[in-house]
C-alpha atoms as a PDB file:
ATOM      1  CA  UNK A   1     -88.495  33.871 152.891  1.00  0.00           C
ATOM      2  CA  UNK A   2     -86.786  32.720 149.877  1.00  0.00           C
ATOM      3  CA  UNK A   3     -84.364  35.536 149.918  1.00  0.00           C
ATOM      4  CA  UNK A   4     -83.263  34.406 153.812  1.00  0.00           C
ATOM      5  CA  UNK A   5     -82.829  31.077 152.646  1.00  0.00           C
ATOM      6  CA  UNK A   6     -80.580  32.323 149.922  1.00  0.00           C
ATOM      7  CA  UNK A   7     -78.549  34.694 152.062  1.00  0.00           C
ATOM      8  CA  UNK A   8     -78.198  31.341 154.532  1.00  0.00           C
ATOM      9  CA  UNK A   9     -77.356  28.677 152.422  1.00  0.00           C
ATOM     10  CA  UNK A  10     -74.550  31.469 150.941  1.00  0.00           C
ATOM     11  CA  UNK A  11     -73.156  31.927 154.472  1.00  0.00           C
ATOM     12  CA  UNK A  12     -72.966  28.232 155.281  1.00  0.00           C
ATOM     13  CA  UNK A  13     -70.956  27.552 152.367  1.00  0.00           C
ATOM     14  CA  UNK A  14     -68.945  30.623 153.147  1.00  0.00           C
ATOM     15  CA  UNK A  15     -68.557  28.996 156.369  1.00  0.00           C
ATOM     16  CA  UNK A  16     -67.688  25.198 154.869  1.00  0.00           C
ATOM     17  CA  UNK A  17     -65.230  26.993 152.575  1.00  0.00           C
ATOM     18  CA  UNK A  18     -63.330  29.336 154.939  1.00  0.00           C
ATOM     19  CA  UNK A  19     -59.222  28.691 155.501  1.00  0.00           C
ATOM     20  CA  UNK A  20     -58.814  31.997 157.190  1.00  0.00           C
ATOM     21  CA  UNK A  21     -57.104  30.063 160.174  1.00  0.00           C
ATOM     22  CA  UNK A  22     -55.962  26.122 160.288  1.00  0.00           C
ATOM     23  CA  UNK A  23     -58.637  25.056 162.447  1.00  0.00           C
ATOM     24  CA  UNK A  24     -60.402  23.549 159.400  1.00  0.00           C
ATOM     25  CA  UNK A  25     -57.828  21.448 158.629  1.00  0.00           C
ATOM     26  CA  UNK A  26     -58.380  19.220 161.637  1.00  0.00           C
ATOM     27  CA  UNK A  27     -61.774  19.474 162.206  1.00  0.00           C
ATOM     28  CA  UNK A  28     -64.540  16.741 160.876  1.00  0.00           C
ATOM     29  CA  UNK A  29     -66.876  19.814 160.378  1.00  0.00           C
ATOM     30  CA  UNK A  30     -67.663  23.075 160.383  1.00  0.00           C
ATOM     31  CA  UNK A  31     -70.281  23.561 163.122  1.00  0.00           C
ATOM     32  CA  UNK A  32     -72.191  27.002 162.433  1.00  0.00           C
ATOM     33  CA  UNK A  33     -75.358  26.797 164.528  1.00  0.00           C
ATOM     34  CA  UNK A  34     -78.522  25.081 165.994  1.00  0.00           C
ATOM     35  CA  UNK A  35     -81.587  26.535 167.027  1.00  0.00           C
ATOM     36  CA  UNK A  36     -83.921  29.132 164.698  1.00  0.00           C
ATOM     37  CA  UNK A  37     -82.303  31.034 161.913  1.00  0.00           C
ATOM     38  CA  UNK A  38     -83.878  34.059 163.314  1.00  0.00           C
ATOM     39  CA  UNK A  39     -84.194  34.744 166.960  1.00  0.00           C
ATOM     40  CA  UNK A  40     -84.989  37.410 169.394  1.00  0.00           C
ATOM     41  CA  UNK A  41     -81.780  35.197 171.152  1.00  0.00           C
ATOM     42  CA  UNK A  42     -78.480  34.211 170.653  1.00  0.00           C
ATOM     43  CA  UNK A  43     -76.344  32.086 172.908  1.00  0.00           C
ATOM     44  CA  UNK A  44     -72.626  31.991 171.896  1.00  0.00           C
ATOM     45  CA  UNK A  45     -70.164  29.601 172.760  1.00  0.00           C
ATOM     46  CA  UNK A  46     -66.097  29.528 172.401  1.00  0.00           C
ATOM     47  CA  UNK A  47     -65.744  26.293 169.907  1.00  0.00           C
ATOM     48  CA  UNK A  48     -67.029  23.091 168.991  1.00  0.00           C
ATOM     49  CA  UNK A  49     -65.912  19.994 171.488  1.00  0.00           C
ATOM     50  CA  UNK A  50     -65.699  16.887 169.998  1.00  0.00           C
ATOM     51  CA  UNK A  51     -68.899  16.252 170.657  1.00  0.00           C
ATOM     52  CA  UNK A  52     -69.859  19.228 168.348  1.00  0.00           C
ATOM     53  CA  UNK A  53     -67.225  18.825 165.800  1.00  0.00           C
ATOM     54  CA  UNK A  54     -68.851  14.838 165.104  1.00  0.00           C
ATOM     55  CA  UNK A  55     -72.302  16.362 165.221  1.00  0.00           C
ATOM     56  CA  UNK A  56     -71.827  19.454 163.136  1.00  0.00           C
ATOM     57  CA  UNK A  57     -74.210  20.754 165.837  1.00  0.00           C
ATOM     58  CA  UNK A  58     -73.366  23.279 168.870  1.00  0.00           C
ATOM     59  CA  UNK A  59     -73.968  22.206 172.459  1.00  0.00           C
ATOM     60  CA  UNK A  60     -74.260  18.842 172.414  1.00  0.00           C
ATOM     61  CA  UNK A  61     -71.855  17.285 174.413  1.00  0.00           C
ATOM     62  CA  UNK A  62     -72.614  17.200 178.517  1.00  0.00           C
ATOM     63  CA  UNK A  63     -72.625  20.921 178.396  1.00  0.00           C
ATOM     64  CA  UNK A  64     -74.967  21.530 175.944  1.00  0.00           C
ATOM     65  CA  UNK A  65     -77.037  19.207 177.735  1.00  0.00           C
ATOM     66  CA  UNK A  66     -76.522  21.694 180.702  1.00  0.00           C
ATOM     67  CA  UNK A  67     -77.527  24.374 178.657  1.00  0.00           C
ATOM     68  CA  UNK A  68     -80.774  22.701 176.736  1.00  0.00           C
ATOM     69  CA  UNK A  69     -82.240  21.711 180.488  1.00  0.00           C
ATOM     70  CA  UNK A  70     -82.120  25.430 181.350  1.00  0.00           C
ATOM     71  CA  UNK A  71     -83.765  26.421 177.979  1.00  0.00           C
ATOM     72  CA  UNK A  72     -86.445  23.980 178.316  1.00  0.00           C
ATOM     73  CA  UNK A  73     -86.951  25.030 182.388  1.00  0.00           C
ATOM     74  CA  UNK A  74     -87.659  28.582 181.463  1.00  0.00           C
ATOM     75  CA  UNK A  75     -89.607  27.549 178.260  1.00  0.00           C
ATOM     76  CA  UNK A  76     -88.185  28.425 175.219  1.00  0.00           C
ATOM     77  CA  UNK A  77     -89.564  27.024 172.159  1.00  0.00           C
ATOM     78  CA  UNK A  78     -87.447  26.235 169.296  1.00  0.00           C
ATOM     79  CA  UNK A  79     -87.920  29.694 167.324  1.00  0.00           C
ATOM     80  CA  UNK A  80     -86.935  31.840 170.553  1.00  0.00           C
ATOM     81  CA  UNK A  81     -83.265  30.836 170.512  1.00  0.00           C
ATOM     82  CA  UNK A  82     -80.493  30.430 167.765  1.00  0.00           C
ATOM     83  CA  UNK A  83     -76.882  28.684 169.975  1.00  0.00           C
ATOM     84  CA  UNK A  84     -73.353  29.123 168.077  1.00  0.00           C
ATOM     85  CA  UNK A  85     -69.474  29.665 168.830  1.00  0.00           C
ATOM     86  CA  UNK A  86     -67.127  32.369 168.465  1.00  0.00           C
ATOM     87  CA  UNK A  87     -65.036  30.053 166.419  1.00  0.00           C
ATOM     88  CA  UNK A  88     -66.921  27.291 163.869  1.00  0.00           C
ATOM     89  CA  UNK A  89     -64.421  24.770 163.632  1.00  0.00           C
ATOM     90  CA  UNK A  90     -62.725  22.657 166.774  1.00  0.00           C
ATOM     91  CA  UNK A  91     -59.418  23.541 168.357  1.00  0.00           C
ATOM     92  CA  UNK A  92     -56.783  20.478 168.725  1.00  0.00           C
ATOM     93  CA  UNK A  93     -57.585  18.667 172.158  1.00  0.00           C
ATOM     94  CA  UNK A  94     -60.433  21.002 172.561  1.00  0.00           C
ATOM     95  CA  UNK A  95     -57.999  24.025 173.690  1.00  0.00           C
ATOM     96  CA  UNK A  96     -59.191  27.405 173.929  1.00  0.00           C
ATOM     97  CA  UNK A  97     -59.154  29.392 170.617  1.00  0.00           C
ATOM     98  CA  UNK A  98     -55.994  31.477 169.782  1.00  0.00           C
ATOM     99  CA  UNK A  99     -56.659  35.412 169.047  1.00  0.00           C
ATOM    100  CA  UNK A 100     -55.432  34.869 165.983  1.00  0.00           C
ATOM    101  CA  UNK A 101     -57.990  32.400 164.913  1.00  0.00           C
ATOM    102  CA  UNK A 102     -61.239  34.182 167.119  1.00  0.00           C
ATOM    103  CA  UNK A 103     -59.946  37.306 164.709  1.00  0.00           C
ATOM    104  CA  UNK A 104     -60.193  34.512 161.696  1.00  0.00           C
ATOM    105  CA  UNK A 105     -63.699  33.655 162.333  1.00  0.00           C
ATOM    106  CA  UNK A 106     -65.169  37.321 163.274  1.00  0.00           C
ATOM    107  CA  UNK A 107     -66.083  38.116 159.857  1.00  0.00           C
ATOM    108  CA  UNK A 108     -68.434  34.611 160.049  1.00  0.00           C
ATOM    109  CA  UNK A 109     -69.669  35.580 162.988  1.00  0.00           C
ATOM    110  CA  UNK A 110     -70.969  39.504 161.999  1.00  0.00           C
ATOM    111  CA  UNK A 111     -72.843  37.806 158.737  1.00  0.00           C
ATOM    112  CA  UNK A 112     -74.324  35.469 161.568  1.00  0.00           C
ATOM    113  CA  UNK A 113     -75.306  38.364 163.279  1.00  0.00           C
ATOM    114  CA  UNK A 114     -77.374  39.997 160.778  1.00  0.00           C
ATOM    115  CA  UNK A 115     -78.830  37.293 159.518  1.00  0.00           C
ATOM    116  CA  UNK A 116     -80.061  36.066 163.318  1.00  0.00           C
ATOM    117  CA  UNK A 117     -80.997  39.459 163.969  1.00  0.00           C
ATOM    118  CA  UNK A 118     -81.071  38.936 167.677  1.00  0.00           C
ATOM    119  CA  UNK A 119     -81.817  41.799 170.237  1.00  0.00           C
ATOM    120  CA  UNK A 120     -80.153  39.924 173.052  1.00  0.00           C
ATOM    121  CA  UNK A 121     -77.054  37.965 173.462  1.00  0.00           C
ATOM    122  CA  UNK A 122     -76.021  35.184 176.209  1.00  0.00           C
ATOM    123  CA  UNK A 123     -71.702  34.903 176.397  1.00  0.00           C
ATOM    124  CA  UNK A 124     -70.749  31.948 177.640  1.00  0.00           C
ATOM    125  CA  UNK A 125     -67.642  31.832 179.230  1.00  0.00           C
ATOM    126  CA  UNK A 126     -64.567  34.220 179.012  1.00  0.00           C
ATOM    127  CA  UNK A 127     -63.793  33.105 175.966  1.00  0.00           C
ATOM    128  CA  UNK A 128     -66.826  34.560 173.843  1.00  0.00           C
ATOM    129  CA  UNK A 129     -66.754  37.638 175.689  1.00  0.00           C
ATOM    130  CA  UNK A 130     -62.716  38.298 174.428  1.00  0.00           C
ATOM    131  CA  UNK A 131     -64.523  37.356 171.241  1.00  0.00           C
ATOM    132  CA  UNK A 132     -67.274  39.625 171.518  1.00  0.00           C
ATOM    133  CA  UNK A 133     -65.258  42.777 173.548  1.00  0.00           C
ATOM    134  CA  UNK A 134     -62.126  42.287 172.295  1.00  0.00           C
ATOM    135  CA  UNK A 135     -60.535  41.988 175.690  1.00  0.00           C
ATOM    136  CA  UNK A 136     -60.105  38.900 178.182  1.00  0.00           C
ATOM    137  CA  UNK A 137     -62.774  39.628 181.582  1.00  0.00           C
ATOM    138  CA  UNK A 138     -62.898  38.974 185.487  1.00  0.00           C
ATOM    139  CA  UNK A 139     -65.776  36.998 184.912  1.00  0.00           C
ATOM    140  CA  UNK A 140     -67.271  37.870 188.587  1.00  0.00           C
ATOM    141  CA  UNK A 141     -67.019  41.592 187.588  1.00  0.00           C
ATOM    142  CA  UNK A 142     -69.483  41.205 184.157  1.00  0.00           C
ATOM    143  CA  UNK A 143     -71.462  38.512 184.436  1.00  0.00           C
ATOM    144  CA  UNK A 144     -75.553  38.641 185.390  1.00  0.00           C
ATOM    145  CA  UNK A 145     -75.190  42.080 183.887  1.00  0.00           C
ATOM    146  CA  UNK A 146     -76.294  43.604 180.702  1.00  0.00           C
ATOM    147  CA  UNK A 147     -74.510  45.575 178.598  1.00  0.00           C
ATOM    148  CA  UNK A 148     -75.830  47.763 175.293  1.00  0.00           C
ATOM    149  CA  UNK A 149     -73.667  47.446 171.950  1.00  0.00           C
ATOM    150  CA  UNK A 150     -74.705  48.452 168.641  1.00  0.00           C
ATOM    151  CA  UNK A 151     -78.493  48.155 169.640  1.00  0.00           C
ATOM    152  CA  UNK A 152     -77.871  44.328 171.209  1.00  0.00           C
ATOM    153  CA  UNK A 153     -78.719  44.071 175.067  1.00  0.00           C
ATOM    154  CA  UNK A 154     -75.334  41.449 175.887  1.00  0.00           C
ATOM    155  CA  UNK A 155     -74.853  39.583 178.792  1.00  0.00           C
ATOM    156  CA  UNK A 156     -71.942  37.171 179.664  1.00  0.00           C
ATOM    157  CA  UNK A 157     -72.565  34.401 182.106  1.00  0.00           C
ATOM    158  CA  UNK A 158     -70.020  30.985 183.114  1.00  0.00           C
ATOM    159  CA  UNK A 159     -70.029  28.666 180.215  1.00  0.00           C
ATOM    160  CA  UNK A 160     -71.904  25.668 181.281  1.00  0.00           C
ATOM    161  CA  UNK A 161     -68.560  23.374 180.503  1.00  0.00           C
ATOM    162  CA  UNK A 162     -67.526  25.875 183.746  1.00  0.00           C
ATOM    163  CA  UNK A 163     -70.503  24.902 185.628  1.00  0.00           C
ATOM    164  CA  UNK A 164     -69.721  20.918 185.496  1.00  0.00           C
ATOM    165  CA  UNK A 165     -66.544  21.280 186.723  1.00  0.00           C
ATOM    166  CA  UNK A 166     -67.418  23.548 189.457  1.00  0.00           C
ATOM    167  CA  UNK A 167     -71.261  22.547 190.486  1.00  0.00           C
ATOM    168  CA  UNK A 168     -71.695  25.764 192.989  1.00  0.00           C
ATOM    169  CA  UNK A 169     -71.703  27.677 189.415  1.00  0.00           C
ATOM    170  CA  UNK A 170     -74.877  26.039 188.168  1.00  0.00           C
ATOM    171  CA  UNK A 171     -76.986  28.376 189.925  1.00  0.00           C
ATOM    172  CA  UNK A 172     -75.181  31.891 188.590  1.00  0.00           C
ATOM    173  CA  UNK A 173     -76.045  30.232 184.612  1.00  0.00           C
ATOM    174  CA  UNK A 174     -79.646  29.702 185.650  1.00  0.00           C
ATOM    175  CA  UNK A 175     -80.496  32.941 187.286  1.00  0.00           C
ATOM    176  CA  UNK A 176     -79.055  34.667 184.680  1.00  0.00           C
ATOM    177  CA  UNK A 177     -80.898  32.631 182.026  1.00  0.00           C
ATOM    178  CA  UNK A 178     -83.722  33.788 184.242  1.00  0.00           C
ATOM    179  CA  UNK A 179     -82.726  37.486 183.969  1.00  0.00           C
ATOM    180  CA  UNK A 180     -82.462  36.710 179.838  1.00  0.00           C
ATOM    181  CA  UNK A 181     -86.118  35.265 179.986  1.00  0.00           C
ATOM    182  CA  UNK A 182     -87.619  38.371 182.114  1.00  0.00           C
ATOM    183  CA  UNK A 183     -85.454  40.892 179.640  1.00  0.00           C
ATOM    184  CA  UNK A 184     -87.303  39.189 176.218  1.00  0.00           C
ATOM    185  CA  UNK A 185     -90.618  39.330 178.012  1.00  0.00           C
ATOM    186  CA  UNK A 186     -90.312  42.514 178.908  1.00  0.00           C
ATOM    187  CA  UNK A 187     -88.926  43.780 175.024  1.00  0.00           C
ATOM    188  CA  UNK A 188     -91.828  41.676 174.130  1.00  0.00           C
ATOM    189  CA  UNK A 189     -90.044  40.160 171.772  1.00  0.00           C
ATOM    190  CA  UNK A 190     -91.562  36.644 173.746  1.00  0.00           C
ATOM    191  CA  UNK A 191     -94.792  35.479 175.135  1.00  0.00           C
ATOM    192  CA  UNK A 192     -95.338  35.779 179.337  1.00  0.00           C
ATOM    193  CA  UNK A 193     -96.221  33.323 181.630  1.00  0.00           C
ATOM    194  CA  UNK A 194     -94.245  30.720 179.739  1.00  0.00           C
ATOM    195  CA  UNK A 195     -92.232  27.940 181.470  1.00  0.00           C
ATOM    196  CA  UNK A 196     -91.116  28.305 184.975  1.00  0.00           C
ATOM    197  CA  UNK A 197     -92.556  31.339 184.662  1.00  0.00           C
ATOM    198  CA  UNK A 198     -95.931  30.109 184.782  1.00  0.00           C
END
């Protein structure tokens, strides 16, 4: 347990320390995660908001909100999930990441990888999955689905930011939170009957 701590603490300040792109420069923080430091789950975002950037913390603006009410409808507890971005530090005016600076922040995100050790993997939004794939998707072509990579199960669904602009797409994010929940259950990496499940 010790040794994780270590090998945590060493990637945060890794994290706190990196000027691989200039997001850092005009960000309040680095935000690197919420949520357990290992998890059978990991939901990744695009970038802190402002919202995140003040916090330090990912999800908590109004879409994080989005995403914590599905979490707590199909039961989650706290050492189930670990939430972070593709990139750790805010874009200007909350803009979508450049290549060049998803690129910057992919060697982060691999450490965050094996330390998480996750078996599956919510995308949210287009942007993570360019991050994740390396290439930009129709999101109505791969989302719901899942998809096997290096021994993760990955699926991409709307990022709930998407889902607040465009209500109808509230109900795509929880069925496939749904199909995340039934997938862990069934790897038994989770307890049954938990949550809406019940």
């Amino acid at each position: 347990m010790a040794d994780i701590e270590a090998k945590w603490a060493e990637f945060e300040n890794m994290c706190r320390n990196c000027r691989e792109c200039g997001l850092r420069d005009g960000a309040a923080n680095v935000v690197i995660y919420r949520g357990a430091k290992e998890a059978p789950l990991m939901i990744v975002g695009e970038a802190p908001g402002a919202e995140e950037d003040a916090a330090g913390k990912p999800f908590v603006g109004r879409s994080g909100r989005l995403l914590q009410s599905l979490i707590d409808a199909y039961g989650f507890d706290g050492s189930d999930y670990h939430i972070c971005n593709i990139c750790k530090c805010r874009p200007p005016e909350n803009r979508r990441p450049e290549p060049s600076e998803i690129a910057a922040c992919k060697r982060n995100l691999a450490m965050q990888f094996m330390l998480v050790r996750p078996k599956v993997i919510l995308l949210c939004g287009s942007t993570a999955y360019e991050g994740f794939f390396g290439t930009k998707p129709v999101m109505k072509d791969v989302r719901g689905k899942f998809i096997e990579k290096n021994g993760y199960l990955i699926m991409t669904t709307y990022h709930p930011a998407f889902a607040l602009r465009n209500p109808a797409n509230k109900m795509p994010i929880y069925e496939d939170m749904g199909k995340v929940r039934a997938k862990l259950e069934e790897l038994g990496l989770i307890e049954k009957n938990k949550g809406i499940n019940a």
